[in-house]
Protein backbone atom coordinates (compact mmCIF):
# COMPACT_ATOMS: atom_id res chain seq x y z
CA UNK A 1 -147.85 -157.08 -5.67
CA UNK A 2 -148.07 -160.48 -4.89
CA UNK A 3 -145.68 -162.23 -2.53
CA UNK A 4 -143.08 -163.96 -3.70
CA UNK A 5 -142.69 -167.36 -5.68
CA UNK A 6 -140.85 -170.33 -4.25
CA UNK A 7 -139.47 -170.93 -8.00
CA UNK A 8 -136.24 -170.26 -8.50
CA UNK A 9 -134.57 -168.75 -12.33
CA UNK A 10 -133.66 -172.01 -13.48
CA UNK A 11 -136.89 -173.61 -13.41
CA UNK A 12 -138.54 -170.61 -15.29
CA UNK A 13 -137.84 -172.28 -19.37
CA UNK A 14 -137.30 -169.65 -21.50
CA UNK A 15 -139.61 -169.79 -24.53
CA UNK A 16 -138.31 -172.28 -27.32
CA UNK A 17 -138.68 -169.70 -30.33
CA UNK A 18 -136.29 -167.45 -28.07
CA UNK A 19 -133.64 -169.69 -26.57
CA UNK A 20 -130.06 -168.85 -27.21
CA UNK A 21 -127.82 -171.22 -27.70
CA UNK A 22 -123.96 -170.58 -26.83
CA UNK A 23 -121.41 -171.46 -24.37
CA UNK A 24 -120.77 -170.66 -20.54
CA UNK A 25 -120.97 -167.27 -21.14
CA UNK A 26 -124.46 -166.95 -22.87
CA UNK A 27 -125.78 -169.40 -20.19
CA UNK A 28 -124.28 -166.90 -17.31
CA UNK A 29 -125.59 -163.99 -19.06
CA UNK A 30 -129.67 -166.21 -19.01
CA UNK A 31 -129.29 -166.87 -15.68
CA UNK A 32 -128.34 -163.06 -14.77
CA UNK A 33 -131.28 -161.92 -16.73
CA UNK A 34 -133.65 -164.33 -14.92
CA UNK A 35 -132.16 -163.57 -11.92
CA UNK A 36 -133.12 -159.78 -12.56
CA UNK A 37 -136.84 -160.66 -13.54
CA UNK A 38 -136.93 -162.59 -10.59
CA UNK A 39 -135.79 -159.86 -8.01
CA UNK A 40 -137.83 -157.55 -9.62
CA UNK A 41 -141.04 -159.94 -8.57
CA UNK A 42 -140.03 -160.05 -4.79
CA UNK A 43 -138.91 -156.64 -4.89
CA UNK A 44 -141.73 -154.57 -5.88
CA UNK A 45 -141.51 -152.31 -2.66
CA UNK A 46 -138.00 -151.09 -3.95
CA UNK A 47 -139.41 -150.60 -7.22
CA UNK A 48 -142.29 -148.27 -5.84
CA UNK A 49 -139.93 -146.54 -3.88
CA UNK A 50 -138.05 -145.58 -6.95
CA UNK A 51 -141.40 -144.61 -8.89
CA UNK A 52 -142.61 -141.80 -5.73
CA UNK A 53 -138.68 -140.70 -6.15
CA UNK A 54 -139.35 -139.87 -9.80
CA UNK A 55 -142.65 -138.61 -9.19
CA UNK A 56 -141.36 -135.86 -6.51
CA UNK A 57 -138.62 -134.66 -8.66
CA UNK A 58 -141.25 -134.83 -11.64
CA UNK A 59 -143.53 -132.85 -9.91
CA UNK A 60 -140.88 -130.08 -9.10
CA UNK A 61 -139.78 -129.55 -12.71
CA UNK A 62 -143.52 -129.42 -13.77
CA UNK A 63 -145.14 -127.86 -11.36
CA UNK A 64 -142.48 -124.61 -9.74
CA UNK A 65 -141.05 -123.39 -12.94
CA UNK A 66 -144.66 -122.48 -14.35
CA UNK A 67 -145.05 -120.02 -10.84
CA UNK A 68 -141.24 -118.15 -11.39
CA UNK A 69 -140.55 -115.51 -13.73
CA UNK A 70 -139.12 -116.03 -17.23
CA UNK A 71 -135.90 -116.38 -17.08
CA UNK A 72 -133.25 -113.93 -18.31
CA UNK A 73 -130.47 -113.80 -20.34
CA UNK A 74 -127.92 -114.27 -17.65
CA UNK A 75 -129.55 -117.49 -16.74
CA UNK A 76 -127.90 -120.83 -17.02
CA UNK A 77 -129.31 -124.36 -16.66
CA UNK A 78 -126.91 -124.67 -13.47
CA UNK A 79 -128.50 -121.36 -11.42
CA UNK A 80 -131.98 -121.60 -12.76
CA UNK A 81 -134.50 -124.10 -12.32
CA UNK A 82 -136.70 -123.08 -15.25
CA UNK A 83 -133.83 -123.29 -17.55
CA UNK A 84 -132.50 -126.34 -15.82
CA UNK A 85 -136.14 -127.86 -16.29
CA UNK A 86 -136.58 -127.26 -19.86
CA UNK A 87 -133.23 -129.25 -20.20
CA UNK A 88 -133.98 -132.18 -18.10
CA UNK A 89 -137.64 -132.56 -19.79
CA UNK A 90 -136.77 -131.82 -23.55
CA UNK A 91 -132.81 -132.37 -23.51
CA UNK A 92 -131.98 -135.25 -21.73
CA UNK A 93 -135.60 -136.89 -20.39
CA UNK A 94 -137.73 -137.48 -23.41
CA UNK A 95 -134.71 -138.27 -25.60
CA UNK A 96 -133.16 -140.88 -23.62
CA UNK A 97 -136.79 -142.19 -22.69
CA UNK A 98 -137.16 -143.22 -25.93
CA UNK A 99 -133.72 -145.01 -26.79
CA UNK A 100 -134.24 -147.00 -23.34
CA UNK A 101 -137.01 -148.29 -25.23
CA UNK A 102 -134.88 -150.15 -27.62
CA UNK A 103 -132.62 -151.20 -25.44
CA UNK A 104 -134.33 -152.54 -22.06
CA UNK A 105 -138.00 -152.21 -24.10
CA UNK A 106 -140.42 -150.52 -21.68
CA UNK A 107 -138.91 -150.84 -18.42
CA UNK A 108 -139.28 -146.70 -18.10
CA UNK A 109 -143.33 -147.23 -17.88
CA UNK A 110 -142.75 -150.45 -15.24
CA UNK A 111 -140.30 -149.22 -13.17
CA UNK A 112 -139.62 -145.02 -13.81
CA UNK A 113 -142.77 -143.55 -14.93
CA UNK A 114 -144.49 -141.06 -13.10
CA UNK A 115 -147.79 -140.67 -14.48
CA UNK A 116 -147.90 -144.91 -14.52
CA UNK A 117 -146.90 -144.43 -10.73
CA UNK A 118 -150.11 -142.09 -9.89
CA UNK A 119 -152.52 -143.59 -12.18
CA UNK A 120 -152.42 -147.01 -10.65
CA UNK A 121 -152.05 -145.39 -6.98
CA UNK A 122 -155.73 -143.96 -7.69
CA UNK A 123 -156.76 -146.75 -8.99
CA UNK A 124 -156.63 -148.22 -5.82
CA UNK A 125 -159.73 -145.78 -4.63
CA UNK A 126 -161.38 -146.30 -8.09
CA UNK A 127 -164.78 -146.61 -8.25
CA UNK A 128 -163.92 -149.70 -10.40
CA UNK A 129 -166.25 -148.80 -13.60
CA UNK A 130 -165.90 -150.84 -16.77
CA UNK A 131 -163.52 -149.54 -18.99
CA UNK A 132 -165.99 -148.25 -21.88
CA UNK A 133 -165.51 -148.79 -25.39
CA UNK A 134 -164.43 -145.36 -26.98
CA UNK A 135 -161.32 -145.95 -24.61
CA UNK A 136 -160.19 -148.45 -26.06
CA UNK A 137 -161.00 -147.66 -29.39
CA UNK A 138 -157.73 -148.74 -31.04
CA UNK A 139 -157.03 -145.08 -32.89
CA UNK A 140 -155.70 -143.59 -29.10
CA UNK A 141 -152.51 -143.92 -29.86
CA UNK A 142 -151.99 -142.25 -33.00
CA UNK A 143 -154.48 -139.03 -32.22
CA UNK A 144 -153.31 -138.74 -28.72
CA UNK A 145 -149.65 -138.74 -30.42
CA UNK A 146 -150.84 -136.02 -32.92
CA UNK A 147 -152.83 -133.81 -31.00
CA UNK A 148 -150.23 -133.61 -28.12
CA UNK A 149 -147.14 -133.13 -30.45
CA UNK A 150 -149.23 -130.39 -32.32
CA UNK A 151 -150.34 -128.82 -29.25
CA UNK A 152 -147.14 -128.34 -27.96
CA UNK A 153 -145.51 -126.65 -31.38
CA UNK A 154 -148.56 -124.22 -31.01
CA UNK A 155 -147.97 -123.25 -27.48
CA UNK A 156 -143.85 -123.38 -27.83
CA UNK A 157 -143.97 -125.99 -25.42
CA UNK A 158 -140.35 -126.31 -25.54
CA UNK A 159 -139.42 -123.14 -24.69
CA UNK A 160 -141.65 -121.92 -21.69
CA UNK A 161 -142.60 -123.44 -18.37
CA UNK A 162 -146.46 -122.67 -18.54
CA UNK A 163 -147.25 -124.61 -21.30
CA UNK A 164 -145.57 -127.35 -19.79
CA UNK A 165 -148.06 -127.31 -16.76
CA UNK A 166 -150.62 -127.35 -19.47
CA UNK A 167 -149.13 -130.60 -21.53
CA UNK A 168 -147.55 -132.39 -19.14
CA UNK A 169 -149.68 -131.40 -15.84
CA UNK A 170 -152.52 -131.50 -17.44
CA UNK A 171 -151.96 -135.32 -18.98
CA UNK A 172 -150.88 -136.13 -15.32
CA UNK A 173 -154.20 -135.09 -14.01
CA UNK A 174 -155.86 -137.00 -17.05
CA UNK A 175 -153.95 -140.45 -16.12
CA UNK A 176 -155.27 -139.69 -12.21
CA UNK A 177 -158.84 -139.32 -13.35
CA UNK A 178 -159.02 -142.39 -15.46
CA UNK A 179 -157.42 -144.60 -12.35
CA UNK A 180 -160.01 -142.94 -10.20
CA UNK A 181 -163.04 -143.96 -12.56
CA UNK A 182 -161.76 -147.33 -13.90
CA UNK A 183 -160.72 -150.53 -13.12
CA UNK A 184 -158.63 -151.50 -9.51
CA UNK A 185 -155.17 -151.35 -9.20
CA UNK A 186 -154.41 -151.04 -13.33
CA UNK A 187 -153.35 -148.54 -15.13
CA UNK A 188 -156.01 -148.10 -17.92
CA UNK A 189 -154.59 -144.77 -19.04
CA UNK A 190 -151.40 -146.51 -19.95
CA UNK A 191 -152.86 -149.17 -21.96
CA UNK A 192 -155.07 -147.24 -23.98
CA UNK A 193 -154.96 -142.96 -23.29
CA UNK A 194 -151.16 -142.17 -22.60
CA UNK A 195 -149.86 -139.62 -25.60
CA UNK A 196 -146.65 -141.75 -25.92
CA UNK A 197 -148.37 -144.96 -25.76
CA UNK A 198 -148.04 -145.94 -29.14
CA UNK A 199 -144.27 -144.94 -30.15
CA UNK A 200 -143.07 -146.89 -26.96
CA UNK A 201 -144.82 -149.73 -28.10
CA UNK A 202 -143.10 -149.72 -31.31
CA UNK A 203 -139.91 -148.91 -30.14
CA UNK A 204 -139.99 -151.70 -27.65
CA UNK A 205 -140.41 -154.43 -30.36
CA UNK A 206 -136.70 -153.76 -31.16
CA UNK A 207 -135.57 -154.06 -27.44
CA UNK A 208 -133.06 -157.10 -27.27
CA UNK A 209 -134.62 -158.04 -23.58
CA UNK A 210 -137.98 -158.85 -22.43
CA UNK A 211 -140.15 -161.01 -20.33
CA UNK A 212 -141.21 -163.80 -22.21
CA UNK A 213 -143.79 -166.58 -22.12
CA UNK A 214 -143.32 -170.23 -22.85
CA UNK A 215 -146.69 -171.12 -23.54
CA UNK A 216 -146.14 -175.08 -23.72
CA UNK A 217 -144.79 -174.85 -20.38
CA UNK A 218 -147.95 -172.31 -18.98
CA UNK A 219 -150.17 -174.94 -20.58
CA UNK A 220 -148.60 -177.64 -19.01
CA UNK A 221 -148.73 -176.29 -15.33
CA UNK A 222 -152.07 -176.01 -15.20
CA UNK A 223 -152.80 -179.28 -14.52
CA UNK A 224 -149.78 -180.75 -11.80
CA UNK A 225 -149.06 -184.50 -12.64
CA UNK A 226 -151.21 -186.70 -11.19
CA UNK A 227 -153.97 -184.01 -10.13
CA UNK A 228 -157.47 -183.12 -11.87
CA UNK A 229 -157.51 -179.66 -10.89
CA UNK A 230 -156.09 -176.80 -12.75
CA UNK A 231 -154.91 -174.92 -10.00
CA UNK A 232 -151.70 -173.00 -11.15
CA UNK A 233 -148.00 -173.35 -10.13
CA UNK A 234 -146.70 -170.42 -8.49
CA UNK A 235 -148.67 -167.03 -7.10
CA UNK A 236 -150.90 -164.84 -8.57
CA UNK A 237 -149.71 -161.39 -9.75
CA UNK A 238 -151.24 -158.30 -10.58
CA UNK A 239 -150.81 -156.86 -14.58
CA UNK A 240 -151.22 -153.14 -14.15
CA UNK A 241 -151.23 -151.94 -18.10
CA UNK A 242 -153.85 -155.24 -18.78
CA UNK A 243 -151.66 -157.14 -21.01
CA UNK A 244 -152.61 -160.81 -21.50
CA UNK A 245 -149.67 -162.37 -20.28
CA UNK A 246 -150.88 -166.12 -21.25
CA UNK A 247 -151.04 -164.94 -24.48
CA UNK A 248 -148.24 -162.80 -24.35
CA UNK A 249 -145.84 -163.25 -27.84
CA UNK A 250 -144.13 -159.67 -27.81
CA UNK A 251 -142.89 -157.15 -26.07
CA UNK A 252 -144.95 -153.86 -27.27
CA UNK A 253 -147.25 -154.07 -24.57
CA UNK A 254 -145.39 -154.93 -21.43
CA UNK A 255 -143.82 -152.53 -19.02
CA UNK A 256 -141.21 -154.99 -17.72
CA UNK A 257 -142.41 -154.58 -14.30
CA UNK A 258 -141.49 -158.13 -13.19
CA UNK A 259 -144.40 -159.01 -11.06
CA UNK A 260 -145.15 -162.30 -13.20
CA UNK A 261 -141.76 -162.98 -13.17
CA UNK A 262 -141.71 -167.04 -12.87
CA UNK A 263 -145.72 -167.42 -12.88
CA UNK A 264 -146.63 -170.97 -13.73
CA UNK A 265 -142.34 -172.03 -14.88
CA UNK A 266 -143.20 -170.00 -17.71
CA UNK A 267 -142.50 -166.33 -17.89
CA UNK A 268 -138.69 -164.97 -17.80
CA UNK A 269 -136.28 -162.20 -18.64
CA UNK A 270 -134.26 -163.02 -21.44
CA UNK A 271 -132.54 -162.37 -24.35
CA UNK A 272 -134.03 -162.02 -28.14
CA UNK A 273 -132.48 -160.86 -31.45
CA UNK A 274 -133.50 -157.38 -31.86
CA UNK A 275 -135.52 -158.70 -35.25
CA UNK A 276 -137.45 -161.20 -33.35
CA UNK A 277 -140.45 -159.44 -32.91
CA UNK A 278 -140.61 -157.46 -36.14
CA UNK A 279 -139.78 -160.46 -38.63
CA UNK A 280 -141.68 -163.59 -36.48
CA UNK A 281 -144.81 -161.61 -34.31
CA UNK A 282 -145.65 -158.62 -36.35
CA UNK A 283 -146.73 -160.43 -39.10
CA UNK A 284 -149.45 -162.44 -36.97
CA UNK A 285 -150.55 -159.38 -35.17
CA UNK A 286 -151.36 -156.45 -38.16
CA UNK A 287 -152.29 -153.17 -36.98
CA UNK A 288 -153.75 -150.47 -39.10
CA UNK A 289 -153.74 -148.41 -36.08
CA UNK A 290 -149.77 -149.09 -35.92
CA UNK A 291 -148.82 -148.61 -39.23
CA UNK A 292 -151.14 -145.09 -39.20
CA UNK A 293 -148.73 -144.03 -36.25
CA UNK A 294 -145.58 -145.16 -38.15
CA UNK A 295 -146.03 -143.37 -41.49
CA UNK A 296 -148.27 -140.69 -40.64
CA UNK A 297 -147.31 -139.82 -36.76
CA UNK A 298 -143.45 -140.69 -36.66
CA UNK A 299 -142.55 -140.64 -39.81
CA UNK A 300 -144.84 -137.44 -41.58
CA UNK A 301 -146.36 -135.56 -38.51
CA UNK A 302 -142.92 -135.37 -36.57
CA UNK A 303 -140.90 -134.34 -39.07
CA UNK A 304 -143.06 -131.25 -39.70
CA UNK A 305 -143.63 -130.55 -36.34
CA UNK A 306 -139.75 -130.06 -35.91
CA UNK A 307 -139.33 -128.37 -39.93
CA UNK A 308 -141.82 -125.43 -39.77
CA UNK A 309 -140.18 -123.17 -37.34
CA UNK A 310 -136.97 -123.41 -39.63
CA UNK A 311 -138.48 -123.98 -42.87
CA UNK A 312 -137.94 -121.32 -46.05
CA UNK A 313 -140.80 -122.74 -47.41
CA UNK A 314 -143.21 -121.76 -44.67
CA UNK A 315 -141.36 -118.50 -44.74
CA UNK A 316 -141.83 -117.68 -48.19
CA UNK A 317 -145.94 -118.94 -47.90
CA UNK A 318 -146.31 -116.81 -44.95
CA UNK A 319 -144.73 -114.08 -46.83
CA UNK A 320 -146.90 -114.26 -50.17
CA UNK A 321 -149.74 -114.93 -47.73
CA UNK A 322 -149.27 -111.93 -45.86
CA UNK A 323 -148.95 -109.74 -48.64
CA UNK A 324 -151.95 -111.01 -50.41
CA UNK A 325 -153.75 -110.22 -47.43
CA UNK A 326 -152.43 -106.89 -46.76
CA UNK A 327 -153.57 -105.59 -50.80
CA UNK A 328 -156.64 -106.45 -49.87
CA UNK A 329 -157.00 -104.44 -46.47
CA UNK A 330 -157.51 -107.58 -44.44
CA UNK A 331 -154.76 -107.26 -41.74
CA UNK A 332 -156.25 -108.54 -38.65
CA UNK A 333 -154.76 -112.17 -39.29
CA UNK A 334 -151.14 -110.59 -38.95
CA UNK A 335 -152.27 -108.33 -36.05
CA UNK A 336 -154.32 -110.64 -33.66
CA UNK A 337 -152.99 -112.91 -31.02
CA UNK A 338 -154.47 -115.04 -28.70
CA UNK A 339 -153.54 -116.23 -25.13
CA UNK A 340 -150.53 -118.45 -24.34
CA UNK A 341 -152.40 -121.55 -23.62
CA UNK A 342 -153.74 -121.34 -27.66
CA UNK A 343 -150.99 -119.65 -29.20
CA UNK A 344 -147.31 -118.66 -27.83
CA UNK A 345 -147.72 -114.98 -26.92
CA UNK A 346 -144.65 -114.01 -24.85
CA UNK A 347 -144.08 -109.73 -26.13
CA UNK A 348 -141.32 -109.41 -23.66
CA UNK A 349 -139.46 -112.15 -25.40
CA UNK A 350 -140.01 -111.03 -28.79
CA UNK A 351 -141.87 -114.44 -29.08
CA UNK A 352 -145.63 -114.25 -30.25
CA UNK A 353 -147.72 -116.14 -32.52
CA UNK A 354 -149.86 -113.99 -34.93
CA UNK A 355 -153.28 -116.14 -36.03
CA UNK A 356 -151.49 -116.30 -39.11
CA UNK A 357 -148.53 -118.08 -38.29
CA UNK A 358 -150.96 -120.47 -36.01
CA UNK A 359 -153.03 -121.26 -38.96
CA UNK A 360 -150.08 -122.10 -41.54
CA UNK A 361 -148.34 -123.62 -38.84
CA UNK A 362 -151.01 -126.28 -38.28
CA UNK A 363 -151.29 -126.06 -42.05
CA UNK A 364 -147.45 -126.99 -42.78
CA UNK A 365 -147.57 -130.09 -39.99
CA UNK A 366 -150.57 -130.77 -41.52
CA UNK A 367 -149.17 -130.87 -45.17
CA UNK A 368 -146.27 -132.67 -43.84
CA UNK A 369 -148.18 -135.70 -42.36
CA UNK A 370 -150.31 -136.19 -45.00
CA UNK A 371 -147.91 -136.01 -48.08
CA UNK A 372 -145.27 -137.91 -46.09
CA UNK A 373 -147.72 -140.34 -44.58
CA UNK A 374 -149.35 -140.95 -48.61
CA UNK A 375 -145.99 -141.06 -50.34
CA UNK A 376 -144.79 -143.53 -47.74
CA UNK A 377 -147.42 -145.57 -47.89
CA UNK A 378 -147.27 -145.80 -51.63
CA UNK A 379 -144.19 -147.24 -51.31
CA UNK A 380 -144.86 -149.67 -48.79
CA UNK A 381 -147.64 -150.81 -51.35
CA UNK A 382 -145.46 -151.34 -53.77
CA UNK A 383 -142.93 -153.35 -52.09
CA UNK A 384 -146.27 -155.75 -50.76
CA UNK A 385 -146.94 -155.60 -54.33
CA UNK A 386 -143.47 -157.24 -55.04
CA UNK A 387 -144.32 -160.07 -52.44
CA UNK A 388 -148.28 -160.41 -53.42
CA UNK A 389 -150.57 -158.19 -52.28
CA UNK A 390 -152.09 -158.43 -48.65
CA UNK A 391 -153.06 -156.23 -45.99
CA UNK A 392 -151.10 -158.46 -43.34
CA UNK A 393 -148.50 -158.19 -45.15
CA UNK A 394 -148.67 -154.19 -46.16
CA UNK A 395 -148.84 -154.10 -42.32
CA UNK A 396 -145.95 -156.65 -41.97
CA UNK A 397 -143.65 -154.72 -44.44
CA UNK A 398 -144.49 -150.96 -42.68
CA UNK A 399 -143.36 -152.63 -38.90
CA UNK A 400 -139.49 -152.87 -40.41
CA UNK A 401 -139.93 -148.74 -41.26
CA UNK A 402 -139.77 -148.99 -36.93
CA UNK A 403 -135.96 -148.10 -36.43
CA UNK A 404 -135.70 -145.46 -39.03
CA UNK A 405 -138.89 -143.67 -37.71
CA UNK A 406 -138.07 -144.27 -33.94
CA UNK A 407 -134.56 -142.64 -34.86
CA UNK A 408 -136.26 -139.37 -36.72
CA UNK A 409 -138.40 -138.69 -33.48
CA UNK A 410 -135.07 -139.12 -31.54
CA UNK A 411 -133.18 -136.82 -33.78
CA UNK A 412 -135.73 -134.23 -33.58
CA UNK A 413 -135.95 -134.02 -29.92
CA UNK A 414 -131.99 -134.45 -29.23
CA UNK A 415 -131.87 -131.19 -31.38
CA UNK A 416 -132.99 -129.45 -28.20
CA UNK A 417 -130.12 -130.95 -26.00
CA UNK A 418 -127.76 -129.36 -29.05
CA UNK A 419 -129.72 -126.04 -28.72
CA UNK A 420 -129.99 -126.04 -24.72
CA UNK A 421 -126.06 -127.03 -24.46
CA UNK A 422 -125.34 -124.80 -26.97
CA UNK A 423 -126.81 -121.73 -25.66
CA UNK A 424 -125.08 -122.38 -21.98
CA UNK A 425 -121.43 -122.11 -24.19
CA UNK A 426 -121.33 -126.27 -24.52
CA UNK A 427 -120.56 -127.76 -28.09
CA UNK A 428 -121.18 -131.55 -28.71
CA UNK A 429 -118.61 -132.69 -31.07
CA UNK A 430 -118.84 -134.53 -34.47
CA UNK A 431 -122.45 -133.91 -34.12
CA UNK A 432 -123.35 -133.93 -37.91
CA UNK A 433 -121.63 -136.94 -38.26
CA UNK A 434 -123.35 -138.87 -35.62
CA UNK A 435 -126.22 -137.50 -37.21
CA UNK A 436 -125.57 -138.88 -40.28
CA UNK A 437 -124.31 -142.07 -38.82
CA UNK A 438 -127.27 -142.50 -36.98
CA UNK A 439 -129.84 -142.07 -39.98
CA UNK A 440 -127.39 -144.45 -41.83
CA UNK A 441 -127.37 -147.10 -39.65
CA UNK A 442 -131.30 -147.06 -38.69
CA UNK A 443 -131.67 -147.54 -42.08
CA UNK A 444 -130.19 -150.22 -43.32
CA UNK A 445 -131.52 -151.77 -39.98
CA UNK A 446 -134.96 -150.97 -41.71
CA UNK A 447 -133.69 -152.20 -45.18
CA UNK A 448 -132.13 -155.58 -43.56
CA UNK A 449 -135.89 -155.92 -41.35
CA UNK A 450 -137.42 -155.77 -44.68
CA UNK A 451 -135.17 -158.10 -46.25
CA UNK A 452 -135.82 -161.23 -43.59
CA UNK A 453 -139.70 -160.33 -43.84
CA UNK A 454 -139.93 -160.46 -47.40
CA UNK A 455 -137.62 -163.87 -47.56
CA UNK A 456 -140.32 -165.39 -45.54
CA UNK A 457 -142.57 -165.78 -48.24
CA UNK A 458 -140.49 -164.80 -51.42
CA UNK A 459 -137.04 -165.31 -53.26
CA UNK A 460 -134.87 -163.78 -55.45
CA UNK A 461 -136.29 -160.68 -57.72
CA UNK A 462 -139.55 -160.47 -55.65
CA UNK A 463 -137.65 -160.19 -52.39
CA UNK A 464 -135.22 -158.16 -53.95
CA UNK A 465 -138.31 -155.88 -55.08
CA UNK A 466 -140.01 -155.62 -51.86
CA UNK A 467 -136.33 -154.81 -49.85
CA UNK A 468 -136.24 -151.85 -52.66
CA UNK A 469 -139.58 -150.79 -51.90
CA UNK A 470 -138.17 -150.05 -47.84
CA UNK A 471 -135.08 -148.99 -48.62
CA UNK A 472 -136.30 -145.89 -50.97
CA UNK A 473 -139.35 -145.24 -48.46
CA UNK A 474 -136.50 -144.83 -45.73
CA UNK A 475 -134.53 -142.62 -47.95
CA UNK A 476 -137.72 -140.33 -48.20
CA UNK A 477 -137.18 -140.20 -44.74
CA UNK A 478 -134.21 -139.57 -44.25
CA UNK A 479 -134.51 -136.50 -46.41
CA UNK A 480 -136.70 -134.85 -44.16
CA UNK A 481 -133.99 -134.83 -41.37
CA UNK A 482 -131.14 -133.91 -44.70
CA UNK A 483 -133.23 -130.68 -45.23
CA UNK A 484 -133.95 -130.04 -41.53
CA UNK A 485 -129.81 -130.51 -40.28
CA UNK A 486 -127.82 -129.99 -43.48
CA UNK A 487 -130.10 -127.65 -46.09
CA UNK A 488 -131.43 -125.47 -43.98
């Protein structure tokens, strides 16, 4: 990183569109936040320090577990590390990764992550190829999403400490091969490969902090009063993930490292409203690929992912399946399994996955994403419909789905820090009702989003319309969580 700038937080402006006004105790609170952004720039040795701590501990959890026998039934996550690592990853890790993301936006990826950490350290030894075009074909996020969510239903990755070598290791030794091949001291597996990508960057356009860019001020400092050259104010930094600071307007992309903390008077840490981003940026910045990750990924591919193992519908297809195949004398669907790292194939545990239930299971994820993702998106249609029909804007109106969908994916995976807690003899209380309070209050988050972006362009019945359009495609999700937690 580079050294340190002579500016101090007060002459860093925050961005006009973003100021908060207030008293003495907003203006304390700015200058604490740009004090923060500002350490963070002269301090990226501490930060480092506290990415190779992660990374050892990471590398424990991942790594030993997959070599020790299965635990039994006498274990506990307090005198076993395999049961203690399938809690930290999948009860407490992942979970709370992703509400950090709403509330300090991607500081996990600048400051905590480990596979961030060890992609840009072997970047430094790249061979410093161009970054060719199928990576950063803009469709990453949402396949890389699918096909590692999918994956890990098939291979119970939840459950048992070998497949998560294969997931986890195996996308570690992914992001080191990509810094090796491409680019110098970046992390080009973080801008366009990493599975998880595209749901942080979603989440983080909620966060109520990030660095932000006044643009009339970078302008400006370009050329110092009085001089012809356009020689910059303040020291040069280094953007690992590539984001183009100068034209920098949200927050999806950065992982609040710091390091251009003050560059050119013009970038700071500060406060936002939480609807900043969705109701002012999104709608200059649409995203097919986005809005395929939001109603397909998060909001239809998740929710089947987590249904089918608890579903009476798959049950009962599986069921009429089987016996249609048995009258027939065709039995080696029920009877063949395959290895571990294709299907989950533990006999000792009573745990195995027959081809069968591997083919309906990609079938009923499958099913889910697609007549989720459609039904969604027809209602999304109609409430652009309401407004005047545009693609920027069918984009526009699917961004203020983001808190409801972020809160599904959260839901799902804080059922395993229920189940893990559970099964050690802990019981969470008044779980259903944060639950429900949860789903409740993401939504009319959602409906309220939709409300300010369809008032920038409409009034009365339209707007009205359009806000009705959200609200009933957020009660279709919500009933995907009603049948997972209260039904079944």
């Amino acid at each position: 990183m580079a050294a340190s700038t002579s500016l101090k937080p007060h002459d860093v402006r925050p961005p006009r569109e973003t100021r908060v006004p207030g008293g003495a105790r907003d203006a304390w609170i700015d200058a604490k936040l740009a004090d923060l952004g500002q350490w963070m720039q002269r301090h990226g040795g501490a930060i480092r320090t506290i990415q190779w701590g992660v990374v050892a501990v990471y590398l424990v959890l991942v790594a030993v577990p997959a070599f020790l026998p299965l635990p039994d039934r006498s274990a506990h996550l307090w005198n076993n590390l395999t049961v203690f690592a399938q809690f930290a990853f999948w009860g407490i890790w992942w979970p709370f990764v992703l509400v950090s993301m709403v509330v300090v936006g991607r500081a996990w990826c600048g400051i905590l992550c480990p596979e961030g950490a060890l992609t840009e350290f072997a970047s430094r030894w790249s061979l410093g190829r161009a970054v060719p075009r199928w990576i950063t074909w803009g469709g990453w996020p949402f396949v890389a999403f699918a096909g590692t969510t999918v994956y890990g239903q098939m291979v119970s990755v939840y459950g048992y400490p070998k497949p998560v070598l294969a997931v986890l290791g195996g996308s570690t030794v992914a992001a080191v091969i990509v810094g090796l091949l491409y680019g110098r001291n970046k992390r080009v597996w973080c801008r366009y490969l990493c599975p998880v990508n595209g749901v942080f960057a979603v989440l983080a356009k909620l966060a109520p902090v990030s660095f932000q860019v006044d643009h009339a001020a970078w302008a400006t400092s370009a050329k110092p009063r009085g001089a012809t050259a356009s020689k910059p104010r303040g020291d040069a930094f280094n953007c690992a993930p590539l984001v183009p600071v100068k034209t920098m307007n949200g927050a999806g992309a950065c992982h609040m490292c710091g390091r251009c903390s003050g560059y050119r008077g013009s970038v700071r840490l500060a406060r936002r409203s939480p609807t900043h981003e969705i109701v002012h940026v999104a709608g200059t910045e649409p995203s097919l690929d986005q809005t395929m990750l939001i109603l397909f990924g998060m909001m239809g591919l998740a929710v089947g992912a987590f249904q089918w193992s608890s579903s009476p519908w798959f049950i009962d297809v599986k069921q009429a399946l089987a016996t249609w195949l048995i009258e027939r004398g065709t039995t080696w669907p029920l009877e063949t399994t395959l290895p571990w790292y294709i299907l989950t194939n533990y006999p000792e545990h009573n745990d195995v996955l027959s081809v069968l239930d591997g083919g309906l299971l990609l079938g009923y994820i499958a099913a889910a994403a697609i007549v989720l993702g459609l039904s969604l998106s027809g209602l999304v249609a109609l409430a652009t419909l309401a407004l005047g029909w545009s693609r920027a804007r069918f984009h526009h109106l699917t961004q203020t789905l983001i808190p409801v969908a972020g809160c599904g994916v959260f839901l799902g995976l804080s059922a395993l820090t229920v189940t893990f807690l559970r099964g050690d003899g802990i019981l969470i209380p008044y779980v259903s009702e944060m639950r429900a309070a949860l789903l409740l209050g993401t939504s009319l988050w959602s409906v309220w989003l939709a409300w300010s972006v369809a008032g920038l362009s409409a009034r009365g019945l339209r707007r009205i319309g359009a806000t009705l359009g959200i609200a009933a495609a957020c009660a279709l999700s919500v009933s995907g969580w009603v049948l997972l937690f209260w039904i079944w």
